[in-house]
C-alpha atoms as a PDB file:
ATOM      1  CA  UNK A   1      -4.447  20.090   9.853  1.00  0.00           C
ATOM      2  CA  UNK A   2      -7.689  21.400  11.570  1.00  0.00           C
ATOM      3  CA  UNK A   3      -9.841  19.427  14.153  1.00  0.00           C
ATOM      4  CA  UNK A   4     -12.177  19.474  11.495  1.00  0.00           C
ATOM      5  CA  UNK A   5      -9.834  17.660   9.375  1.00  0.00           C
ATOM      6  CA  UNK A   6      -9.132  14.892  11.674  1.00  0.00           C
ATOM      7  CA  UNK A   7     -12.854  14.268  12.451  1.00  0.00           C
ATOM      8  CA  UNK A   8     -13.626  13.960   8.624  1.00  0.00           C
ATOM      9  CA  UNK A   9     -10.267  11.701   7.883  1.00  0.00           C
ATOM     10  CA  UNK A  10     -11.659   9.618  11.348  1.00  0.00           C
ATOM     11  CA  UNK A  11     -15.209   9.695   9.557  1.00  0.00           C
ATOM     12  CA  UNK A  12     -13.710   8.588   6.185  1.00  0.00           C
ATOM     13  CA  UNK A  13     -11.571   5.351   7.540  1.00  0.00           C
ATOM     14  CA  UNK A  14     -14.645   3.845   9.323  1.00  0.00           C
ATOM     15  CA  UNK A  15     -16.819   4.063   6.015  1.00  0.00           C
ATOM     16  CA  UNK A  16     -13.816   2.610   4.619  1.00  0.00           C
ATOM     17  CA  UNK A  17     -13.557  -0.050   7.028  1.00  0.00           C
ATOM     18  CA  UNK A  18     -17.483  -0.540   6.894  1.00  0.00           C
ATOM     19  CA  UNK A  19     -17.177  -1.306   3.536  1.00  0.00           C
ATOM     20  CA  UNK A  20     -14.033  -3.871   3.792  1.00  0.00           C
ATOM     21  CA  UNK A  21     -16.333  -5.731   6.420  1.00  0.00           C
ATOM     22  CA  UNK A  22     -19.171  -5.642   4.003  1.00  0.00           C
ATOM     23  CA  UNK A  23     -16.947  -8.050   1.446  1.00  0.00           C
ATOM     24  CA  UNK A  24     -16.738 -11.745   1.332  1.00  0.00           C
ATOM     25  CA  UNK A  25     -14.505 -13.243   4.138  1.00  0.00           C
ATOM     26  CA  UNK A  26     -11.777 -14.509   1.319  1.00  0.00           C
ATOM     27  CA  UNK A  27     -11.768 -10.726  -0.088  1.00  0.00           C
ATOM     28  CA  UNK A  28     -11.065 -10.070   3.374  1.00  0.00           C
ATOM     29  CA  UNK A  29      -8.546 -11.892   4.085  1.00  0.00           C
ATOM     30  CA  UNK A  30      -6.431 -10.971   0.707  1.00  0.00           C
ATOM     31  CA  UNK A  31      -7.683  -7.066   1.532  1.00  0.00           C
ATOM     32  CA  UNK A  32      -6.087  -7.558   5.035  1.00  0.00           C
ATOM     33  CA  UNK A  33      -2.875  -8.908   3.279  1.00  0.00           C
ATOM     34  CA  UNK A  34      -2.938  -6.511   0.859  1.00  0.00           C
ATOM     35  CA  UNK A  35      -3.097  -3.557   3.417  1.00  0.00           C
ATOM     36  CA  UNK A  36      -0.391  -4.888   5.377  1.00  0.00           C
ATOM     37  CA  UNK A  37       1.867  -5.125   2.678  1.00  0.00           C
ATOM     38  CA  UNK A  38       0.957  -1.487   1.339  1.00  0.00           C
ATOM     39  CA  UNK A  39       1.580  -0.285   4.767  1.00  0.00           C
ATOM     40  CA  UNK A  40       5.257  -1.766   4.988  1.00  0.00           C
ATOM     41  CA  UNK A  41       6.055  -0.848   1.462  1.00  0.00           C
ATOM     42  CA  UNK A  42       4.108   1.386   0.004  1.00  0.00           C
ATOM     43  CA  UNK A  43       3.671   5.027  -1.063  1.00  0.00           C
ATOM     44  CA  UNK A  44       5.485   7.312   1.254  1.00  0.00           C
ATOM     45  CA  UNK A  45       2.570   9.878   0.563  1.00  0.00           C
ATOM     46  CA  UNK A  46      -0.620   9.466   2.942  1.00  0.00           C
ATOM     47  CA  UNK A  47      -2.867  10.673   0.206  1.00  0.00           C
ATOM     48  CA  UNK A  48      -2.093   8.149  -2.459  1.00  0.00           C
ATOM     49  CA  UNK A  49      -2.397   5.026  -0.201  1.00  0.00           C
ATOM     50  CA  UNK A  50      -5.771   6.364   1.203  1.00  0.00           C
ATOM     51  CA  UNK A  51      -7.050   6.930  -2.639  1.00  0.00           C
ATOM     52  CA  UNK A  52      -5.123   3.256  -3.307  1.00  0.00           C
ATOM     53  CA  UNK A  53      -6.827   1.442  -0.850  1.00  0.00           C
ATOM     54  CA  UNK A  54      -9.968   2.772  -1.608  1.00  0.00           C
ATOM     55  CA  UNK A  55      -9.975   2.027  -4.804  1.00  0.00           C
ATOM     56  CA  UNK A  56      -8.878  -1.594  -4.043  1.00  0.00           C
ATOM     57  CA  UNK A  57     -12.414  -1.816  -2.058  1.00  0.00           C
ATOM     58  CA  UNK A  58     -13.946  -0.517  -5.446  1.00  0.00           C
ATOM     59  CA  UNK A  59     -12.231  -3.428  -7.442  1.00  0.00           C
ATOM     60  CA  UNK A  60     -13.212  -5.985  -4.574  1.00  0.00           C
ATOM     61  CA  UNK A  61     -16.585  -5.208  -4.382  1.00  0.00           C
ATOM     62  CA  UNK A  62     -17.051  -4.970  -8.064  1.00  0.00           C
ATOM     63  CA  UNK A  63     -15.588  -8.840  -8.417  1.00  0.00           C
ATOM     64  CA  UNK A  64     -18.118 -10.018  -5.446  1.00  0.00           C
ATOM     65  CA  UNK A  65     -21.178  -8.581  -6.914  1.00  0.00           C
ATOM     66  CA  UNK A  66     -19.868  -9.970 -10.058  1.00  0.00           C
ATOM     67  CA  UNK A  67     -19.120 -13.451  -8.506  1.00  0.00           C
ATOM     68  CA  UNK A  68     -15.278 -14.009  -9.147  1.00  0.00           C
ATOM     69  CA  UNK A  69     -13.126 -15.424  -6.461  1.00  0.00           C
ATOM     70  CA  UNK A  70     -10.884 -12.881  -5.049  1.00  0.00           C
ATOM     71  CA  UNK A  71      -7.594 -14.494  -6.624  1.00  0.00           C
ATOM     72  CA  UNK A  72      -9.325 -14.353 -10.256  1.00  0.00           C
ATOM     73  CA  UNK A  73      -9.230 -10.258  -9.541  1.00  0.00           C
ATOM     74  CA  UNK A  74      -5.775 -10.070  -8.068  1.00  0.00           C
ATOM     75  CA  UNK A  75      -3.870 -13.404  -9.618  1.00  0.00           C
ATOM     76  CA  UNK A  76      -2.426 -15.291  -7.148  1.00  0.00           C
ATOM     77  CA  UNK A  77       0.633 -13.783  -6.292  1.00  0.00           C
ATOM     78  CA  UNK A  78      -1.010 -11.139  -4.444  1.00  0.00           C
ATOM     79  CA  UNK A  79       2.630  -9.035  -3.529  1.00  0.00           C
ATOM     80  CA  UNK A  80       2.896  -8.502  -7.522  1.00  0.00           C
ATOM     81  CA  UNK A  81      -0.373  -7.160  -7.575  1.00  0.00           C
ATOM     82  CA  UNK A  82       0.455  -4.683  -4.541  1.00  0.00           C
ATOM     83  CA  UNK A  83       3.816  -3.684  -6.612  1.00  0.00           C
ATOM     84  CA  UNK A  84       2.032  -3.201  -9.955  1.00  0.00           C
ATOM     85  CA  UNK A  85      -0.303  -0.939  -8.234  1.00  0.00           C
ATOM     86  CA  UNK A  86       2.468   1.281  -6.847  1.00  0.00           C
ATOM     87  CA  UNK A  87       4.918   1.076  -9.514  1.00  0.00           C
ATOM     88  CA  UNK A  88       5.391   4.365 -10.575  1.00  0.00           C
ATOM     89  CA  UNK A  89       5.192   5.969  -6.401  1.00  0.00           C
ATOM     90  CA  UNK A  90       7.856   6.289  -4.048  1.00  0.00           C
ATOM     91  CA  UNK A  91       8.125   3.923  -1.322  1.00  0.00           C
ATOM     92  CA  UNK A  92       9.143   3.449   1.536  1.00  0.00           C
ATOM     93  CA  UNK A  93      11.562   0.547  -0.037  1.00  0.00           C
ATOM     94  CA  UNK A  94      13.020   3.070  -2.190  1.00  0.00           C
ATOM     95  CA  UNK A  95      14.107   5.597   0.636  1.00  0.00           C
ATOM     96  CA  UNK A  96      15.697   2.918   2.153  1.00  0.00           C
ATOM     97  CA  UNK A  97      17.931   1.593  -0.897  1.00  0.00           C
ATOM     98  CA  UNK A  98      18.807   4.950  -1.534  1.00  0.00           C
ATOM     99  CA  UNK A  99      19.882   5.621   2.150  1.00  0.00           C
ATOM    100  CA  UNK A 100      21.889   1.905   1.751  1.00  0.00           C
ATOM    101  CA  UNK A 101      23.423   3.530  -1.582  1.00  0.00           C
ATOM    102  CA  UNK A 102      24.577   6.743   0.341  1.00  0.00           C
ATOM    103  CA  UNK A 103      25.989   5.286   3.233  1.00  0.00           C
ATOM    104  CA  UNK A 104      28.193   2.279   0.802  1.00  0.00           C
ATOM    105  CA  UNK A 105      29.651   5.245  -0.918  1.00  0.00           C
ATOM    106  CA  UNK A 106      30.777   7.487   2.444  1.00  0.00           C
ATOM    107  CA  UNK A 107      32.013   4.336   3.322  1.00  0.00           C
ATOM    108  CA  UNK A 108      34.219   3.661   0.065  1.00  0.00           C
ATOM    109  CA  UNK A 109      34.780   7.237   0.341  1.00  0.00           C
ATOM    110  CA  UNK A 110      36.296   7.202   3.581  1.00  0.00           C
ATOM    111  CA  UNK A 111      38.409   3.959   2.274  1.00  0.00           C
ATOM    112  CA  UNK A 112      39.699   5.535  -1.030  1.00  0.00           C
ATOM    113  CA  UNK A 113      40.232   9.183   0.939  1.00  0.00           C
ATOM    114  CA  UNK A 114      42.652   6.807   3.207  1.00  0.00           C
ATOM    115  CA  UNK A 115      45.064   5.642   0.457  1.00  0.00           C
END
């Protein structure tokens, strides 16, 4: 990744966050939520949850200008939205049940190697 590249990604996340700012406090508040739940659990690949996020700011600003309440445009269990939307990427939650799945079976390995 170039210096260039940086600059432009730098660039690209305060536009971004520009336009987060721009929407109604309450889709602020479920964006902030929503980010922070993406972040902990969400696509292992960079790329998608840029593209994701951004495209959650399309949805939000679409539902202000159109007058819905933020909760009408995500329902209100706002963690199934988040998991719908990265349902078919792999997390960060999968890596980590497959590395509890490998380590259970050296384990019972180790046990049934024993007998």
């Amino acid at each position: 990744m170039s210096i260039r590249d940086i600059i432009e990604g730098k660039n690209e996340w305060r536009a971004h966050v520009a336009r987060v700012k721009a929407l109604p406090q309450d889709y602020q508040i479920v964006y902030k939520e929503i980010q922070k739940y993406l972040f902990k659990v969400g696509p292992v690949e960079l790329t998608e949850m840029t593209g994701l996020l951004s495209g959650i700011v399309d949805l939000f600003e679409e539902g202000a200008a159109s007058g819905k309440s933020v909760l009408e445009m995500t329902g209100n269990d706002v963690a199934a939205f988040c998991d719908e939307l990265i349902k078919d990427s792999k997390t960060y939650a999968n890596i980590y049940q497959e590395s509890v799945d490998q380590d259970v079976h050296k384990a019972m390995k180790k046990v049934t190697d024993k007998k």
